[in-house]
C-alpha atoms as a PDB file:
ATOM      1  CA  UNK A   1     136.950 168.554 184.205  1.00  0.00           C
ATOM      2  CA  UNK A   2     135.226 165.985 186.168  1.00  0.00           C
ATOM      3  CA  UNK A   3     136.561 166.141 189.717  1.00  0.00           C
ATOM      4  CA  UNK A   4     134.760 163.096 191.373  1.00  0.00           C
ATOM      5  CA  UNK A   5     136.389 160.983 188.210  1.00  0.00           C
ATOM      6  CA  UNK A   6     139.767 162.749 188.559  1.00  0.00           C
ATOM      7  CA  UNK A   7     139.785 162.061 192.280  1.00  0.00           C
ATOM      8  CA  UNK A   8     138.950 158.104 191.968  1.00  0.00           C
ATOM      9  CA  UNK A   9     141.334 157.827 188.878  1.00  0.00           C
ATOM     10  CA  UNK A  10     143.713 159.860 191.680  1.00  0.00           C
ATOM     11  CA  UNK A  11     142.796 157.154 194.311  1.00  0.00           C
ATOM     12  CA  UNK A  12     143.591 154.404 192.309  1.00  0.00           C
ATOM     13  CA  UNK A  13     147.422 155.253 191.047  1.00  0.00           C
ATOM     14  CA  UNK A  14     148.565 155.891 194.432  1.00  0.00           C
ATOM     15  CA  UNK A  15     146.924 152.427 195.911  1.00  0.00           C
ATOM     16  CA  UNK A  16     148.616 151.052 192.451  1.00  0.00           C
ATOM     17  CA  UNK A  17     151.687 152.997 193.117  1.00  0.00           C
ATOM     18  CA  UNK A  18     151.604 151.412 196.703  1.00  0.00           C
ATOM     19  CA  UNK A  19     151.536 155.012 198.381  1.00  0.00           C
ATOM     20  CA  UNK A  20     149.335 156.051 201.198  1.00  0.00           C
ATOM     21  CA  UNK A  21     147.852 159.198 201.359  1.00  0.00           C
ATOM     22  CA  UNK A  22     150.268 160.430 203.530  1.00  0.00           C
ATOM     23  CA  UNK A  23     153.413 159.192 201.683  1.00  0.00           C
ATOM     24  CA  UNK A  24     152.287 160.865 198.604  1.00  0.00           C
ATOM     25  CA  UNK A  25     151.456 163.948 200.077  1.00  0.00           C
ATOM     26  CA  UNK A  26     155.645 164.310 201.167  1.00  0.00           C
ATOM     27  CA  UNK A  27     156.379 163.262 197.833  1.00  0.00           C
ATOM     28  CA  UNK A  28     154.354 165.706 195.840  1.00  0.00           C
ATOM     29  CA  UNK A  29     154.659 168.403 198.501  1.00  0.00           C
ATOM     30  CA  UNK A  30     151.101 168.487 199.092  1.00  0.00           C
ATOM     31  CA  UNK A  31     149.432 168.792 202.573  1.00  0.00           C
ATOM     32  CA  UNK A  32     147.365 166.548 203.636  1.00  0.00           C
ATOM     33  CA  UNK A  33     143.544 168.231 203.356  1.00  0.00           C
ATOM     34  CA  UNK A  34     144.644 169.153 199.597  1.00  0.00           C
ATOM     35  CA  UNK A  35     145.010 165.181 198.763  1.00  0.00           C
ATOM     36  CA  UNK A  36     142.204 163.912 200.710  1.00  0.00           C
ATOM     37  CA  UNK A  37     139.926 166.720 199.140  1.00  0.00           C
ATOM     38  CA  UNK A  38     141.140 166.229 195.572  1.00  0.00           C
ATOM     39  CA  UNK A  39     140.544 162.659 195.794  1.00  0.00           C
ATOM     40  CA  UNK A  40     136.578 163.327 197.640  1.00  0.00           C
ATOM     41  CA  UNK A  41     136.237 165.213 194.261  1.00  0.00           C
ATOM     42  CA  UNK A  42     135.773 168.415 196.322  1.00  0.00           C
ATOM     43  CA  UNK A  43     138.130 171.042 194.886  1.00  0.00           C
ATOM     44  CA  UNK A  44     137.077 172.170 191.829  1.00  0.00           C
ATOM     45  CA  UNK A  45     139.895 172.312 189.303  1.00  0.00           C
ATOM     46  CA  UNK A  46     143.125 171.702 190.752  1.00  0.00           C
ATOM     47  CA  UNK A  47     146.022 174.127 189.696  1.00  0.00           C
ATOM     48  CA  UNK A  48     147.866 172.273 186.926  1.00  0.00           C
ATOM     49  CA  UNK A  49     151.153 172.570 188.661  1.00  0.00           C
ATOM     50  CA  UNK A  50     149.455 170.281 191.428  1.00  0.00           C
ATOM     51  CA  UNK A  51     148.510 168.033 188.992  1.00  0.00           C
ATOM     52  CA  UNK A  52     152.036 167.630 187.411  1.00  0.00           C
ATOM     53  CA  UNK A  53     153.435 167.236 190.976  1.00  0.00           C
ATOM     54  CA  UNK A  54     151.216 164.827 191.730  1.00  0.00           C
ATOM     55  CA  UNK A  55     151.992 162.929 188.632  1.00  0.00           C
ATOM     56  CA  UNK A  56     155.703 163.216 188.812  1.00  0.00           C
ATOM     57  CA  UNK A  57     155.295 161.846 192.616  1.00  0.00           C
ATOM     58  CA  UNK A  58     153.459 159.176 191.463  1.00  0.00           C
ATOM     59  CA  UNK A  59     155.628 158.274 187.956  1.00  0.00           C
ATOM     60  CA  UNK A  60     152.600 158.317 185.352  1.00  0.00           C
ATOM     61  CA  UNK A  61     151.812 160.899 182.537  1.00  0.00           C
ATOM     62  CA  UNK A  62     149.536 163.528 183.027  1.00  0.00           C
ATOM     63  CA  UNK A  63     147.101 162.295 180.261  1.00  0.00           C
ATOM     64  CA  UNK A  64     146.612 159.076 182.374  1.00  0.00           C
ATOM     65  CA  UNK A  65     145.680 160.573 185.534  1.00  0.00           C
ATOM     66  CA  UNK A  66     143.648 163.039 183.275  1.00  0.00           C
ATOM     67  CA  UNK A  67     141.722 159.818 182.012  1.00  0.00           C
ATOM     68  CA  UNK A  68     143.559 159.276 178.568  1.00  0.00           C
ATOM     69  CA  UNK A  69     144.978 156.365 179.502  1.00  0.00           C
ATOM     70  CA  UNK A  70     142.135 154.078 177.374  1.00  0.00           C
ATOM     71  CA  UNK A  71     144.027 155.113 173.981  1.00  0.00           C
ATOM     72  CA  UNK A  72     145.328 151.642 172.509  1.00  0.00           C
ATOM     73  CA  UNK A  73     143.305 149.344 174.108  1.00  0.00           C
ATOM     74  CA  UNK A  74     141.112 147.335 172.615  1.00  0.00           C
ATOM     75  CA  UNK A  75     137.567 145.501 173.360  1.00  0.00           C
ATOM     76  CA  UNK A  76     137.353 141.512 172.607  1.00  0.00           C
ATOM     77  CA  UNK A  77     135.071 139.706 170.424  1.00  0.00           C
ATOM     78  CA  UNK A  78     132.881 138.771 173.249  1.00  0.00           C
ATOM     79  CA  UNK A  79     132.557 142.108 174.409  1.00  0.00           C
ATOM     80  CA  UNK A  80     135.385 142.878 176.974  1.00  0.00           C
ATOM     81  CA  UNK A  81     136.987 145.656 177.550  1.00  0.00           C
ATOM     82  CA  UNK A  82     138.651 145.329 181.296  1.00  0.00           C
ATOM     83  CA  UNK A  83     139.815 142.534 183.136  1.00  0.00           C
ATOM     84  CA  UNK A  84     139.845 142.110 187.143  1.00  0.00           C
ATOM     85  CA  UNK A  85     141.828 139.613 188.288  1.00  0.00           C
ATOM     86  CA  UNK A  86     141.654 138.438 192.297  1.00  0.00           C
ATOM     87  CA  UNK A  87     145.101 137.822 193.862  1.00  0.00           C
ATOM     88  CA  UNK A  88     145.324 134.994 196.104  1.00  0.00           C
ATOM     89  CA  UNK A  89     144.591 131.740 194.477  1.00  0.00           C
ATOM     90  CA  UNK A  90     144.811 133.519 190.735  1.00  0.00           C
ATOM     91  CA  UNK A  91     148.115 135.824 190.757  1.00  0.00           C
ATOM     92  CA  UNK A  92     149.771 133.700 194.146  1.00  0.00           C
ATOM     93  CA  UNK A  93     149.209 130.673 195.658  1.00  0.00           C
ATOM     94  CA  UNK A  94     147.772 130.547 198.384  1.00  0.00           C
ATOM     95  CA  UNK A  95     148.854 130.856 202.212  1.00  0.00           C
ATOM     96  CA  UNK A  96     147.379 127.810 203.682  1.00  0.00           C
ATOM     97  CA  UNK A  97     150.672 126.465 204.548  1.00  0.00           C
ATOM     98  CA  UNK A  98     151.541 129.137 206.748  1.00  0.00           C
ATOM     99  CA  UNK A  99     149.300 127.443 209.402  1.00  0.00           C
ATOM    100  CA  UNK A 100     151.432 124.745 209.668  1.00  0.00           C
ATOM    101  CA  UNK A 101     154.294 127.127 210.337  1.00  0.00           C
ATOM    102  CA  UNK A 102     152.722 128.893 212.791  1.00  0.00           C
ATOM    103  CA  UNK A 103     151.600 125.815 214.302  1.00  0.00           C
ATOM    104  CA  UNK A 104     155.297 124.613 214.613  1.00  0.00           C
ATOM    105  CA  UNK A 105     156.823 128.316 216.086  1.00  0.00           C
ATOM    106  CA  UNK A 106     153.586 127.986 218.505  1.00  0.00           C
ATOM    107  CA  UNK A 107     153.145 124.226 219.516  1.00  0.00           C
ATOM    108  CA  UNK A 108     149.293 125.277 218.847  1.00  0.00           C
ATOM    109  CA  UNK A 109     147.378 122.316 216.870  1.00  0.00           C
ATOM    110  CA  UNK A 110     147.355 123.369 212.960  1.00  0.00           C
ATOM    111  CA  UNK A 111     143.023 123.111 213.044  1.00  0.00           C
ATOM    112  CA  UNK A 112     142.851 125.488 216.311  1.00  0.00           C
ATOM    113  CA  UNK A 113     145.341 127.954 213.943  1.00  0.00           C
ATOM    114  CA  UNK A 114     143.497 127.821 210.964  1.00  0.00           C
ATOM    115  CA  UNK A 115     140.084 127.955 212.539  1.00  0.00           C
ATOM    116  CA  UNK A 116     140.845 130.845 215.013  1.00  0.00           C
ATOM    117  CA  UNK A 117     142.517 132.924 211.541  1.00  0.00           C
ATOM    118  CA  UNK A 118     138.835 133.090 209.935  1.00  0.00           C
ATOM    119  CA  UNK A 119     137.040 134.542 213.001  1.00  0.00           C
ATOM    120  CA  UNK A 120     139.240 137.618 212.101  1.00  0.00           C
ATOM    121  CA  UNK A 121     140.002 137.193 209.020  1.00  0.00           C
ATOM    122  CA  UNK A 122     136.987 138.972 207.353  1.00  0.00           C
ATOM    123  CA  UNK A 123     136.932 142.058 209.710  1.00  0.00           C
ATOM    124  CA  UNK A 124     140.694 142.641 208.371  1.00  0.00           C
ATOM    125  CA  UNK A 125     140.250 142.292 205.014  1.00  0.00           C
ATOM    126  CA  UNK A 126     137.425 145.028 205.538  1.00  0.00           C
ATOM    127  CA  UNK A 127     139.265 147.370 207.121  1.00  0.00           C
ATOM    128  CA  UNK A 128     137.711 146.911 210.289  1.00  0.00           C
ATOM    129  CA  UNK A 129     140.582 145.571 212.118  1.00  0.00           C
ATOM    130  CA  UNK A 130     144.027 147.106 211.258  1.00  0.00           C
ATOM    131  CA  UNK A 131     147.024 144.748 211.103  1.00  0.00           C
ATOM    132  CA  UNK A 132     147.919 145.285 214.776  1.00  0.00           C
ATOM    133  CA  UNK A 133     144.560 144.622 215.668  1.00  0.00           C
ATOM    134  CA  UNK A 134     144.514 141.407 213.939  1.00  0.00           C
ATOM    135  CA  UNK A 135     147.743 140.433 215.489  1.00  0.00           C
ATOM    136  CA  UNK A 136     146.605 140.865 219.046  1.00  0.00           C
ATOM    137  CA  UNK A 137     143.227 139.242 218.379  1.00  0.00           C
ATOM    138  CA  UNK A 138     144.581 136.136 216.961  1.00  0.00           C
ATOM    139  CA  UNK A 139     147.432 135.901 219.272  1.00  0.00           C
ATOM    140  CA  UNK A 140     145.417 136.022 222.179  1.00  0.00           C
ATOM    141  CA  UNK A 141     142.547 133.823 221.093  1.00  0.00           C
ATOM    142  CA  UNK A 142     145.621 131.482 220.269  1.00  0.00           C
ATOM    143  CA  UNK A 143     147.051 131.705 224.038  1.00  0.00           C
ATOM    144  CA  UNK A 144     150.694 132.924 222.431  1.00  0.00           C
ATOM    145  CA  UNK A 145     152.516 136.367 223.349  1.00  0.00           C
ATOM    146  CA  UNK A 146     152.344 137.409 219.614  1.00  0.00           C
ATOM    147  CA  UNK A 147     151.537 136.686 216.161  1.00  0.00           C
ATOM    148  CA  UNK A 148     153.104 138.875 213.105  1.00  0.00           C
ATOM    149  CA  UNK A 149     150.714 137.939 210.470  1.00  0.00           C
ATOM    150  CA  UNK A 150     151.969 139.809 207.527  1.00  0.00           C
ATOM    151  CA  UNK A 151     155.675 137.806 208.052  1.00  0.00           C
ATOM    152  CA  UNK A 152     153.705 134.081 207.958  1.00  0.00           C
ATOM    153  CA  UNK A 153     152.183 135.698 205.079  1.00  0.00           C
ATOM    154  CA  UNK A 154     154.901 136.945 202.860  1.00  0.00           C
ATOM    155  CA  UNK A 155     157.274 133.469 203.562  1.00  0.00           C
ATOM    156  CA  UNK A 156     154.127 131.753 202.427  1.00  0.00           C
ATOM    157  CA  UNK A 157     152.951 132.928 199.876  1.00  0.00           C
ATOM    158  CA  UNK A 158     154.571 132.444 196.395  1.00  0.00           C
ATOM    159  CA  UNK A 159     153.963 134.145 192.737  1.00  0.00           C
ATOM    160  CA  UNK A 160     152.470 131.897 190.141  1.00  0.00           C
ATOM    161  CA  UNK A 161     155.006 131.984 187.413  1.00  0.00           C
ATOM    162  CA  UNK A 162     152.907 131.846 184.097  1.00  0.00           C
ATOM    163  CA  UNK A 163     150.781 134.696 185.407  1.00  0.00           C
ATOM    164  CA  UNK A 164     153.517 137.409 185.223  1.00  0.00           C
ATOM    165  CA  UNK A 165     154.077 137.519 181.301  1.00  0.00           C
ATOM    166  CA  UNK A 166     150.279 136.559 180.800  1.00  0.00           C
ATOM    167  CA  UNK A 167     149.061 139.640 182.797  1.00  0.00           C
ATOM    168  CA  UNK A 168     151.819 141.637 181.018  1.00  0.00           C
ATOM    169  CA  UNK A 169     149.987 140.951 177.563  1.00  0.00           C
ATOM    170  CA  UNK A 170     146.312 141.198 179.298  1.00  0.00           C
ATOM    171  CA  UNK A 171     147.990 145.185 180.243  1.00  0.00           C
ATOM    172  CA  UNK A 172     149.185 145.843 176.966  1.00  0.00           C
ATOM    173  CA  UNK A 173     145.576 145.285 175.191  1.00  0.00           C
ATOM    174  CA  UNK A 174     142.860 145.554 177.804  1.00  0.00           C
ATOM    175  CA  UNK A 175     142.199 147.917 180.345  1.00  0.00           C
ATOM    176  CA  UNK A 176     143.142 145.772 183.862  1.00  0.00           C
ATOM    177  CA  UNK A 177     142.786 146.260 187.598  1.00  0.00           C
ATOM    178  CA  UNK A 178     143.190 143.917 190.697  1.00  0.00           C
ATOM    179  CA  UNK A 179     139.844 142.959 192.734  1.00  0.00           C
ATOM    180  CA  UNK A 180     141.293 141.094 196.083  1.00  0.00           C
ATOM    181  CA  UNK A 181     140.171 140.710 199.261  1.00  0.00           C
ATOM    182  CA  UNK A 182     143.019 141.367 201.581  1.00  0.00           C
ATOM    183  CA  UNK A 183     144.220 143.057 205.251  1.00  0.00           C
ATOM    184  CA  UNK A 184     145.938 146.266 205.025  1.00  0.00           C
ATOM    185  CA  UNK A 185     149.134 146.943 203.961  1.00  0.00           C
ATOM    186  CA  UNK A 186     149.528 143.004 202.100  1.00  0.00           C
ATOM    187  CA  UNK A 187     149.422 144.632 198.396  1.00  0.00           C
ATOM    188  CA  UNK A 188     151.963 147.500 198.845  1.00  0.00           C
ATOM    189  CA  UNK A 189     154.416 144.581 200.705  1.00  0.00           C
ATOM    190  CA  UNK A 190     153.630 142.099 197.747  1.00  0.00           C
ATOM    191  CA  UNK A 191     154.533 144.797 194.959  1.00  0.00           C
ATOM    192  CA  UNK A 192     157.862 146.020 196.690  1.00  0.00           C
ATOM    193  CA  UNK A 193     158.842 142.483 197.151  1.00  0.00           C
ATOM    194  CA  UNK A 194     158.295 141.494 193.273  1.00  0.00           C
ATOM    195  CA  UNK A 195     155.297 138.998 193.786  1.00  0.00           C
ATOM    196  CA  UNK A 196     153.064 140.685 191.628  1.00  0.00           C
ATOM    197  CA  UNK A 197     153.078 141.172 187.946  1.00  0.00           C
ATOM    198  CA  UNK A 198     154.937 144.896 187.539  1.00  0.00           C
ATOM    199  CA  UNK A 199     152.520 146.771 185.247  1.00  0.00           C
ATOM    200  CA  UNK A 200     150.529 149.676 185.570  1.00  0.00           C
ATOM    201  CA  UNK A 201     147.184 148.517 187.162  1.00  0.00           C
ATOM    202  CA  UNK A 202     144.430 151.174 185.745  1.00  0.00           C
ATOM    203  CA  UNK A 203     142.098 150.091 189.123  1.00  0.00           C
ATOM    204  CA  UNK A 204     143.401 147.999 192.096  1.00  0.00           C
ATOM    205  CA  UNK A 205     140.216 147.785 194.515  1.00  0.00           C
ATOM    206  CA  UNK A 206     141.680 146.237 197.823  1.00  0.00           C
ATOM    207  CA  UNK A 207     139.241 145.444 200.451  1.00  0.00           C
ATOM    208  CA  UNK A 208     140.587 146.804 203.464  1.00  0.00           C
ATOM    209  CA  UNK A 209     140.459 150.520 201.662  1.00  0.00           C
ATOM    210  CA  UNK A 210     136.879 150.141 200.262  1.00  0.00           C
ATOM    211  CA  UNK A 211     135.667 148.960 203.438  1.00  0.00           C
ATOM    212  CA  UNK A 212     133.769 145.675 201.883  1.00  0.00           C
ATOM    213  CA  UNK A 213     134.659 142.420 200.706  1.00  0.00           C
ATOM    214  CA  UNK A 214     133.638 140.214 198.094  1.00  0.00           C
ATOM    215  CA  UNK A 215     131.062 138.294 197.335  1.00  0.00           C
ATOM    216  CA  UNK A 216     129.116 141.595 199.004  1.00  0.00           C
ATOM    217  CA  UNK A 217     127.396 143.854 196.301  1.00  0.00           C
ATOM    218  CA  UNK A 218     129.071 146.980 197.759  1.00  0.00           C
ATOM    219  CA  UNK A 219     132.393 145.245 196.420  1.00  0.00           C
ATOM    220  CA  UNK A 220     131.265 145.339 192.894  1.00  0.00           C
ATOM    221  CA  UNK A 221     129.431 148.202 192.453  1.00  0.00           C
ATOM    222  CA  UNK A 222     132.184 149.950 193.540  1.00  0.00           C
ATOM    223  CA  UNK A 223     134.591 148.084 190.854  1.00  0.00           C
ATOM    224  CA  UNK A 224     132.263 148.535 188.260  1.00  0.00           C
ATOM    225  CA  UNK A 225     132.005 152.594 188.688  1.00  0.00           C
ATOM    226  CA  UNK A 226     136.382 152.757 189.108  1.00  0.00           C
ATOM    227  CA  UNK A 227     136.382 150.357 185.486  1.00  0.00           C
ATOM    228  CA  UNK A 228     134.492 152.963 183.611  1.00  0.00           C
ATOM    229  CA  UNK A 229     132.385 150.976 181.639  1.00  0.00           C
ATOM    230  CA  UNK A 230     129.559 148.870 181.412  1.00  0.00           C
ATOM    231  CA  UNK A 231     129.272 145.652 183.950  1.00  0.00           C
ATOM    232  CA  UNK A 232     129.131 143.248 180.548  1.00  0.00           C
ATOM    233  CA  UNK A 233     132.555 144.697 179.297  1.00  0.00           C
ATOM    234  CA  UNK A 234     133.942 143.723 182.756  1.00  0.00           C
ATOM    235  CA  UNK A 235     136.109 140.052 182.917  1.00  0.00           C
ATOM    236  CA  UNK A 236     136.554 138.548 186.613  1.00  0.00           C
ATOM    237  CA  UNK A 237     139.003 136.153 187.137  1.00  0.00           C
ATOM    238  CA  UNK A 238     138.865 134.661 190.376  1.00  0.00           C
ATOM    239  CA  UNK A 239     139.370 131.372 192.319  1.00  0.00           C
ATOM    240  CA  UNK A 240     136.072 131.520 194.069  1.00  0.00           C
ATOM    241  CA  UNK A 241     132.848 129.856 192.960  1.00  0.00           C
ATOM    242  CA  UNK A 242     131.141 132.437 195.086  1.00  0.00           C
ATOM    243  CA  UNK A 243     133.140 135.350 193.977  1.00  0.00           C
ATOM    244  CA  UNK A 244     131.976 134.431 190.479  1.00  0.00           C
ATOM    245  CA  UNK A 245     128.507 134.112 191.088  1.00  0.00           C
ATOM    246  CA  UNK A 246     128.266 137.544 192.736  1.00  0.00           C
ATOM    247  CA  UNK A 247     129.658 139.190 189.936  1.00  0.00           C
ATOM    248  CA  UNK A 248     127.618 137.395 187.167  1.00  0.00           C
ATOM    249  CA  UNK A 249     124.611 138.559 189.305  1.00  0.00           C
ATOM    250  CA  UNK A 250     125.951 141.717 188.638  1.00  0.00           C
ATOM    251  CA  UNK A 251     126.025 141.599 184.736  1.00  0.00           C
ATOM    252  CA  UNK A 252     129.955 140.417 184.788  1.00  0.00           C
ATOM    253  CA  UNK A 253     131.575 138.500 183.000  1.00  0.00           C
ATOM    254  CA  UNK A 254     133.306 135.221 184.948  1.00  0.00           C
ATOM    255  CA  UNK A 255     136.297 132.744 184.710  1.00  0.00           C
ATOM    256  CA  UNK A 256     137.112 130.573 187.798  1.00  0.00           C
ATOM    257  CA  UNK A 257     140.961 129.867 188.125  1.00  0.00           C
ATOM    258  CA  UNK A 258     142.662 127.122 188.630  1.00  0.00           C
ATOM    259  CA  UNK A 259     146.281 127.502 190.470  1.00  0.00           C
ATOM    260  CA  UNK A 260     147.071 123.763 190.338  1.00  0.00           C
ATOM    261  CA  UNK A 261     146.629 123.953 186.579  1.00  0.00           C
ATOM    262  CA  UNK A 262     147.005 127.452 185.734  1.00  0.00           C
ATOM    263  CA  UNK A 263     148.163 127.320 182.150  1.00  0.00           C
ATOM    264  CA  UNK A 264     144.851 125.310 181.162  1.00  0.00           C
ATOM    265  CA  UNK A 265     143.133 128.419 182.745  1.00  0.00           C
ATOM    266  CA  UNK A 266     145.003 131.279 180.892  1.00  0.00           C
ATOM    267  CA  UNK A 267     144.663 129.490 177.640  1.00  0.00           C
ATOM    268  CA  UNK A 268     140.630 129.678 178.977  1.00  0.00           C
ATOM    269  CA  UNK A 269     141.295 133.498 179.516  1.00  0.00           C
ATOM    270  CA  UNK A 270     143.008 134.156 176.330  1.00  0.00           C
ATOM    271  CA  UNK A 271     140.036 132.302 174.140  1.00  0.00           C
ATOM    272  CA  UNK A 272     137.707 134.407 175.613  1.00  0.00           C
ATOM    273  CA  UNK A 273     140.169 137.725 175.139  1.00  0.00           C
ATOM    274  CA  UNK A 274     140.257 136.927 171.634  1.00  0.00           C
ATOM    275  CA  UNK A 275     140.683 140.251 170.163  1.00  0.00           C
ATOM    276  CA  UNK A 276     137.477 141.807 167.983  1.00  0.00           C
ATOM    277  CA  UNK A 277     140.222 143.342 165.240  1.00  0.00           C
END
């Protein structure tokens, strides 16, 4: 058994299953230390009755978390095997508009609220600052009492409708993950309020738990080793030119998305999916 793989594969149903360590650990009746060192790789064979409470906690078969979760899947005629797609901008449009909202509950000018958001916004989506941070930071730099950030957010942000049954099919063929930078906690509120495409995600890399955000190399490096394979069987869908170029650099493959036309860029996504069988 390979421990370090079992612990990332580990890692990456509970972020898909929107669980934190902790909320796994009462659901599988695990303490703490036993989750934390199973997913550092540093126990060497877990007991299999571990295992299957872990998997029951987390509602997947044991030969996924095992790693035999590549059986069906197939590899494209351009080489593809796994497909990353970013969130905002490719699975939801974006939140821009919940500046102006914030601007109205605040009587604060919509530039001076959209300009103060991205001296924080980075150091969030990194991990750096947790959500409560972020919300005192902005509020004071803003001159208001408070700021909830994750509400603007959620009444903002919509799903893009032709994405749900397109990601379905990209699930059923290739192997898929998410690759978003985002502040803490925005992924498990987006899944339990239906804005994301509900299949099983074999890799969701969210910035605020791998400390680093794209276009940075750490980002990618760290998305290629949780995909499994080789950089040019890796697909990244994203709606940012620099995003793209990073991961090219990196022996990626690259579409840029479009969310004021998005069926013109799924039927881009699907050409170059074109099954090899």
């Amino acid at each position: 058994m390979n421990e370090v793989a079992l612990g990332r594969r580990l890692q990456a149903a509970r972020v898909a299953a929107g669980f934190t360590q902790q909320t796994l650990c009462q659901k599988a009746g695990l303490s703490y230390s036993t989750l934390t060192k199973i997913e550092r790789g540093a126990i060497k064979a877990p007991s299999v009755f571990t295992i299957q409470n872990i998997t029951g906690a987390l509602g997947i078969g044991l030969d996924e978390l095992m790693g035999g979760n590549k059986q069906g899947k197939r590899k494209s005629k351009s080489g593809i095997s796994f497909v990353y797609f970013d969130i905002n901008g490719c699975l939801v449009r974006f939140f821009h508009h919940a500046f102006t909202k914030i601007a109205e509950d605040t009587n604060v000018p919509p530039d001076i609220i959209e300009t103060t958001f991205w001296h924080y916004n980075d150091d969030a989506c990194r991990g750096t600052l947790s959500m409560e941070e972020f919300n005192r930071a902005y509020a004071k730099a803003l001159g208001v009492p408070k700021i909830d950030w994750l509400r603007y957010y959620m009444e903002a942000v919509e799903p893009i409708t032709a994405m749900k049954p397109f990601v379905e099919w990209v699930a059923k063929h290739y192997r898929l993950g998410l690759l978003t930078n985002i502040m803490p906690g925005l992924i498990t509120a987006m899944r339990q309020h239906n804005m994301l495409p509900d299949v099983k995600y074999d890799v969701i890399i969210d910035s605020s738990e791998v400390k680093a955000i794209k276009p940075e190399p750490k980002m990618y490096d760290i998305a290629t080793q949780r995909a499994g394979v080789p950089a040019n069987e890796i697909l990244l869908v994203d709606d940012g030119r620099m995003n793209l170029m990073a991961a090219e650099k990196q022996g990626w493959r690259v579409l840029w998305f479009d969310d004021y036309r998005p069926e013109e860029s799924i039927k881009r996504i699907k050409t170059t999916l074109e099954p090899a069988d």
